[in-house]
Protein backbone atom coordinates (compact mmCIF):
# COMPACT_ATOMS: atom_id res chain seq x y z
CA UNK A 1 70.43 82.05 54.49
CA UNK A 2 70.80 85.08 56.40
CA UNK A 3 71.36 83.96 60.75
CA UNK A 4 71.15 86.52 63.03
CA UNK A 5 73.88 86.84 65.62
CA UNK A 6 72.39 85.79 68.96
CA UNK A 7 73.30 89.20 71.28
CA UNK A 8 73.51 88.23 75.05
CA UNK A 9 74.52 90.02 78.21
CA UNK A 10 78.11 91.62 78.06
CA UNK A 11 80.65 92.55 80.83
CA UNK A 12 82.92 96.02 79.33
CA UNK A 13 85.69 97.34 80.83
CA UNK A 14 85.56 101.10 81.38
CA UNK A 15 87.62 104.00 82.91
CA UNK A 16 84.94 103.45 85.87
CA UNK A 17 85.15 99.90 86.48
CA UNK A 18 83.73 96.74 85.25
CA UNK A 19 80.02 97.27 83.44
CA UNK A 20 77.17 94.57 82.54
CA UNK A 21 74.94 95.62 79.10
CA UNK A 22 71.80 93.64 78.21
CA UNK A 23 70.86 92.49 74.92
CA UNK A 24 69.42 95.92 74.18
CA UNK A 25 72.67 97.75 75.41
CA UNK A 26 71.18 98.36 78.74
CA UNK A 27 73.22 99.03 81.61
CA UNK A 28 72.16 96.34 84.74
CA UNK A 29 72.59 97.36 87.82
CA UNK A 30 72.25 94.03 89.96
CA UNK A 31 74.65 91.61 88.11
CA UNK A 32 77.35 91.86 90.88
CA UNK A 33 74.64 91.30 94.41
CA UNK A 34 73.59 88.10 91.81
CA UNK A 35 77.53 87.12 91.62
CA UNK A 36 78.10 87.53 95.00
CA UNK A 37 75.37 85.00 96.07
CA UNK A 38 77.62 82.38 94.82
CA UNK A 39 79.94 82.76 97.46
CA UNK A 40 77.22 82.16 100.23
CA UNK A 41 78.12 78.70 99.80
CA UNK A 42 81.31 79.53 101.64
CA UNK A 43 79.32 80.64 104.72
CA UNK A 44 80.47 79.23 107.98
CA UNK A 45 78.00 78.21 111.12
CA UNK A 46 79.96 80.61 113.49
CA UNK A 47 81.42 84.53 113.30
CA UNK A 48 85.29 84.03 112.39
CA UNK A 49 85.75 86.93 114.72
CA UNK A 50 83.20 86.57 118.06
CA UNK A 51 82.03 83.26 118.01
CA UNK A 52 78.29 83.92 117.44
CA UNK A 53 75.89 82.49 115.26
CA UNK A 54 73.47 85.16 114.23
CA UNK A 55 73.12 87.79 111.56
CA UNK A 56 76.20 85.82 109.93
CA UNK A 57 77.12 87.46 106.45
CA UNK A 58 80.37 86.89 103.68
CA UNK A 59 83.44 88.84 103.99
CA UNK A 60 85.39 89.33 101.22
CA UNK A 61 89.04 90.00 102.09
CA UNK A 62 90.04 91.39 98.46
CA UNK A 63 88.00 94.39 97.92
CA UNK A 64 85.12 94.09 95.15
CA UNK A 65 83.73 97.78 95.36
CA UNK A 66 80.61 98.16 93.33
CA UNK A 67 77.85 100.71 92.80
CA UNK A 68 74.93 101.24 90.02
CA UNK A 69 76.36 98.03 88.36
CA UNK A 70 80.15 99.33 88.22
CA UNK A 71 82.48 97.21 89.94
CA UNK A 72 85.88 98.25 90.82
CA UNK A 73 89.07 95.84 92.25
CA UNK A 74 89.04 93.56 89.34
CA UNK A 75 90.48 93.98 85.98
CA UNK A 76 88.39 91.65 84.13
CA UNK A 77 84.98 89.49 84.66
CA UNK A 78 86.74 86.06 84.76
CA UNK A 79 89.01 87.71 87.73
CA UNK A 80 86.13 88.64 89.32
CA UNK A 81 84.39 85.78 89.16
CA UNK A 82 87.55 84.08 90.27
CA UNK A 83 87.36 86.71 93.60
CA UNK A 84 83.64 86.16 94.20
CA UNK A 85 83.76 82.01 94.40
CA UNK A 86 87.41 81.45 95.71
CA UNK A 87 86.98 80.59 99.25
CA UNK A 88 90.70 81.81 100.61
CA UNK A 89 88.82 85.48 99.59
CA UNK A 90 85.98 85.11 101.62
CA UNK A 91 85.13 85.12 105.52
CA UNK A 92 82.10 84.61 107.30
CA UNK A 93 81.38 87.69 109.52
CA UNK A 94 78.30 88.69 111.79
CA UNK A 95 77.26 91.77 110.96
CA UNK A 96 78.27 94.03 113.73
CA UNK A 97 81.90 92.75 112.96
CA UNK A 98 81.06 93.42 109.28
CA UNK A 99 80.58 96.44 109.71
CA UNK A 100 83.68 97.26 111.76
CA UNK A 101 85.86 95.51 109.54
CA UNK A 102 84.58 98.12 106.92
CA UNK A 103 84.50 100.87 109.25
CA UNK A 104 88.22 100.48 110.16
CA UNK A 105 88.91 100.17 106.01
CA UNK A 106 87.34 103.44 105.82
CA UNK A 107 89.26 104.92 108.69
CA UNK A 108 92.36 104.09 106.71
CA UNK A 109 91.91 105.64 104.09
CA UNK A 110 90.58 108.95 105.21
CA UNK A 111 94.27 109.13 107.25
């Protein structure tokens, strides 16, 4: 008997980052927004920061940069899954201190 091989979805390291294929070798593009939902579970009632209670988001302290399904800051996908759902790596925010939190990253960077 002659089995195929069952192909599935398949995280490859690259000099860009972390990328997901499909089954047809197709890039995906939303695999790390989907992996980062997990880590809603760690959200908070209350901004760590201000105190309020609306717009709250997920902070995550270690850096998981990511565009058009690249993700940079971890070396593998276990470690990354590791960063998404450990709780010690993620902070519940509003987003107006959100956004300054990554507004002063930036500013550090540029100097």
């Amino acid at each position: 008997m002659n089995k195929k091989k069952k192909r599935r979805n398949v995280v490859r390291k690259t000099k860009d980052g972390l990328v997901k294929y499909n089954k047809k070798g197709r890039r995906l593009t939303n695999w790390v927004t989907a992996l980062k939902k997990k880590s809603r579970r760690f959200l908070k009632d209350k901004c760590e920061e201000c105190g309020t209670t609306e717009n709250l988001t997920i902070h995550h302290k270690k850096e998981i940069r990511g565009s058009n399904g690249v993700v940079k800051g971890a070396s593998s996908y276990d470690e990354l899954v590791r960063m998404v759902t450990n709780e010690k790596n993620c902070m519940t925010l509003c987003r107006e201190c959100h956004d300054e939190v990554h507004n002063i990253r930036r500013n550090k960077k540029i100097e």
